[in-house]
Protein backbone atom coordinates (compact mmCIF):
# COMPACT_ATOMS: atom_id res chain seq x y z
CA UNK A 1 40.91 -11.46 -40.02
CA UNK A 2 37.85 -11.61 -38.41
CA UNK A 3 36.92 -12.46 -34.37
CA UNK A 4 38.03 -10.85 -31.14
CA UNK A 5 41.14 -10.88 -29.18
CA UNK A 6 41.45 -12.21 -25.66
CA UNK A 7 42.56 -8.65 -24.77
CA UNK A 8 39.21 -7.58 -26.12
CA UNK A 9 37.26 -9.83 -24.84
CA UNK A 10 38.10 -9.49 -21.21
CA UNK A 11 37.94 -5.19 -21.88
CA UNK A 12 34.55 -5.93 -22.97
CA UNK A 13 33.59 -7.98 -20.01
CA UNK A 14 35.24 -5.77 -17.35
CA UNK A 15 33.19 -2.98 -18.66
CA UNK A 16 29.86 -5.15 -18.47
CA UNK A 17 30.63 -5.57 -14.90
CA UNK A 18 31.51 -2.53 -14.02
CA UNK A 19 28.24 -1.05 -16.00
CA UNK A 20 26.61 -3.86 -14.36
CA UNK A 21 27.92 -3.27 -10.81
CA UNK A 22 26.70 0.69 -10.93
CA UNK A 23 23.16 -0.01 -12.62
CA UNK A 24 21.84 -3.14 -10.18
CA UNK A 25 21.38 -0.68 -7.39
CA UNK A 26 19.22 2.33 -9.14
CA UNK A 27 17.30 -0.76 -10.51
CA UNK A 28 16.61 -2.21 -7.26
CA UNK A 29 15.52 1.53 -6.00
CA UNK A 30 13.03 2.20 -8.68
CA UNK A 31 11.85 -1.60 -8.42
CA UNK A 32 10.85 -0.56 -4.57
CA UNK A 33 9.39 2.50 -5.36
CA UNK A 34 7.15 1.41 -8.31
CA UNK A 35 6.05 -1.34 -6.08
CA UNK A 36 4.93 0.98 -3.56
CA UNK A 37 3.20 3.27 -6.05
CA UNK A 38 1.41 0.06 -6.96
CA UNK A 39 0.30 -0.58 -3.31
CA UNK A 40 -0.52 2.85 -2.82
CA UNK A 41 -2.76 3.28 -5.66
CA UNK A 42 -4.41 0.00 -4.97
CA UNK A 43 -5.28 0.65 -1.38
CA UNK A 44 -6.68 4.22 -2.47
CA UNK A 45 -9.11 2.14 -4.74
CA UNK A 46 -10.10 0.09 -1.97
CA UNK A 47 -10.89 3.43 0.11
CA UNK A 48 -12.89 5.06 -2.51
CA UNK A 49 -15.07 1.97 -3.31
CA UNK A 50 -16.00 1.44 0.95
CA UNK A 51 -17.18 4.82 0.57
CA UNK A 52 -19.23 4.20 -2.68
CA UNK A 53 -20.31 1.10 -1.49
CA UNK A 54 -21.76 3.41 2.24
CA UNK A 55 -23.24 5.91 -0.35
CA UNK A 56 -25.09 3.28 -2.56
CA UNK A 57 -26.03 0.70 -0.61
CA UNK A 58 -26.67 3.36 2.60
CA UNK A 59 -24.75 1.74 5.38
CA UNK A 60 -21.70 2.10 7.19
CA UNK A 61 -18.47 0.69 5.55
CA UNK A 62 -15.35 -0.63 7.37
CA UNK A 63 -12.12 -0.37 6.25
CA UNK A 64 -8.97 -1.33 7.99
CA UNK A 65 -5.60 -3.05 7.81
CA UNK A 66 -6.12 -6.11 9.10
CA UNK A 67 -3.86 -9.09 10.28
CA UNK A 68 -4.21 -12.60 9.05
CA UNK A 69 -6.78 -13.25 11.54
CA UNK A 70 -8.80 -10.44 9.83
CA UNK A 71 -8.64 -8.45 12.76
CA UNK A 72 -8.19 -4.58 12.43
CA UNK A 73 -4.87 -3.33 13.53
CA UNK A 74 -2.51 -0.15 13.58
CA UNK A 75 0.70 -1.79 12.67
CA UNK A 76 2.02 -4.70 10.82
CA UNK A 77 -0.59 -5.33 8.78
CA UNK A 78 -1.08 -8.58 5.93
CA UNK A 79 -3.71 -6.90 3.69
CA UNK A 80 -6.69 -3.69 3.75
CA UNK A 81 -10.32 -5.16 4.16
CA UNK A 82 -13.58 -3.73 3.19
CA UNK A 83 -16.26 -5.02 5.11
CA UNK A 84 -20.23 -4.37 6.99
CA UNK A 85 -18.85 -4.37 10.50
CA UNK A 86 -22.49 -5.25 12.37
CA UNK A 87 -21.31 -5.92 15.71
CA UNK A 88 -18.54 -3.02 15.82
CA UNK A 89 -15.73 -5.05 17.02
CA UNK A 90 -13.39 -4.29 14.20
CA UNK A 91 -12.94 -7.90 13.31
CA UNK A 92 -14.70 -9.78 10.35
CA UNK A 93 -16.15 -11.94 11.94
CA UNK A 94 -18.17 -14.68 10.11
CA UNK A 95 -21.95 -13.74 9.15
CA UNK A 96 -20.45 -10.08 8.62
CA UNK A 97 -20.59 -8.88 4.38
CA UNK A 98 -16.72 -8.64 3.32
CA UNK A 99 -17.02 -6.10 0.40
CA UNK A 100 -13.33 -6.34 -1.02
CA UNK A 101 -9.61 -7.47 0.34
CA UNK A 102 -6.75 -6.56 -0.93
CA UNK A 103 -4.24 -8.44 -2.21
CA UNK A 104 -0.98 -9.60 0.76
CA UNK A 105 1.18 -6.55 1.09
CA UNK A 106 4.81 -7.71 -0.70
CA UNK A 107 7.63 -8.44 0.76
CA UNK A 108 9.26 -5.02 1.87
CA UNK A 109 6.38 -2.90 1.58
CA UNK A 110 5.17 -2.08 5.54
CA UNK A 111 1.92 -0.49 6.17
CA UNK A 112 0.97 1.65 9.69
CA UNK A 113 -2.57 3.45 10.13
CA UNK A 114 -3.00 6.11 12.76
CA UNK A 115 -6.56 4.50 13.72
CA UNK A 116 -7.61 1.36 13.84
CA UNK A 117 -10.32 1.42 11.40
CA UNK A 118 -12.06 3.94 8.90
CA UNK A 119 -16.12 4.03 9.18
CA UNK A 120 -17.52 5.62 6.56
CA UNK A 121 -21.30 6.78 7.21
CA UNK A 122 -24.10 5.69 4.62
CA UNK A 123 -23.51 9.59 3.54
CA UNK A 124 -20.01 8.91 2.63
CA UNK A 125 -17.93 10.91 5.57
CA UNK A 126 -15.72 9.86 7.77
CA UNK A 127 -16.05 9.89 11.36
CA UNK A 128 -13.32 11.37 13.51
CA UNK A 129 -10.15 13.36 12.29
CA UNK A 130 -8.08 12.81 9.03
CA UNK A 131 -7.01 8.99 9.06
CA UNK A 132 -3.50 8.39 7.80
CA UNK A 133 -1.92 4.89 6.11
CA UNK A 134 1.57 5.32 5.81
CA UNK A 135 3.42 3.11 3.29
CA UNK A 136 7.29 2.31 2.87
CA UNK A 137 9.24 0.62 1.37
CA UNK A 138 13.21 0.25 2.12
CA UNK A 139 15.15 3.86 0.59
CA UNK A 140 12.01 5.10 -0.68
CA UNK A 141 10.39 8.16 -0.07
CA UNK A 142 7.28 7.25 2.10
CA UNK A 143 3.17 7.91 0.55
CA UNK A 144 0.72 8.10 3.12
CA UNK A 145 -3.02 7.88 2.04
CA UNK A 146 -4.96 10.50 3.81
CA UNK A 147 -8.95 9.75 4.22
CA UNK A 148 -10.49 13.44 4.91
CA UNK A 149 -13.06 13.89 7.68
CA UNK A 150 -15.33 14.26 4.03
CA UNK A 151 -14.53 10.84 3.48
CA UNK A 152 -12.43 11.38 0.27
CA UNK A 153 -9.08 9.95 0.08
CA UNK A 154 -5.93 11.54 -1.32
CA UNK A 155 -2.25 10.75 -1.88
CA UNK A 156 0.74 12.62 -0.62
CA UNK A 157 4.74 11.75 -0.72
CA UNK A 158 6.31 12.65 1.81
CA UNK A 159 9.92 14.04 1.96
CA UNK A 160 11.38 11.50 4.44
CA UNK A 161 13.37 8.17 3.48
CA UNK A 162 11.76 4.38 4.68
CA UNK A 163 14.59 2.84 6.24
């Protein structure tokens, strides 16, 4: 005879659930943190082509997380903006030359900078100290994206949890 009992059946199903019930967290955890990978390595491509674009073009290059008014900011940023920053007011404003934006940050994913914006010089530095963007994303281990006095831009994961 051929088919499944109703015993069966409902062993079979418990055990889905069960397998179910243990998996949908460590999926949701490594959904977060390749989503922040994913924002970190796209905001470190934005940083590395404002300083291309200071070296080839030989003028200074803003970049900064900006709000949805486009204006710079340290915390609670929308998206990172690449722009020719004429009047030095750390706003794109509306005869200045946006260069690239990124994408709106996803839901989850927070972004904080330790200065408002990052000017890099038509020789490709960086003026000022290291800058620091510091990504999270809830129970993931946090990536900030350091921009060197040099002007080049690294990655680093840091040991502490986003909450």
């Amino acid at each position: 005879m051929n088919g499944f009992t109703l015993l069966e059946l409902m062993v079979a199903v418990s055990l889905g659930v069960i397998l179910l019930g243990i998996g949908a967290p460590a999926l949701s955890s490594l959904l977060n943190e390749n989503s922040l990978k994913f924002e970190s390595q796209t905001l470190l491509k934005h940083l590395r082509f404002a300083r291309s674009q200071a070296i080839d073009n030989q003028f200074s290059v803003t970049a900064c997380l900006a709000d949805a008014n486009d204006s710079c900011v340290l915390a609670n940023p929308t998206h990172l903006q690449v722009f020719v920053d004429d009047d030095g007011n750390n706003a794109l404003n509306g005869g200045e030359l946006l260069l690239a934006r990124s994408h709106p940050f996803p839901q989850g994913v927070t972004a904080a900078n330790n200065r408002r914006t990052t000017l890099f010089s038509p020789d490709g530095t960086s003026l000022g100290s290291n800058a620091t963007l510091n990504l999270c994303s809830p129970g993931v281990q946090q990536i900030n994206l350091i921009i060197a006095p040099s002007g080049r831009s690294s990655q680093a994961t840091q040991a502490n949890i986003c909450p």
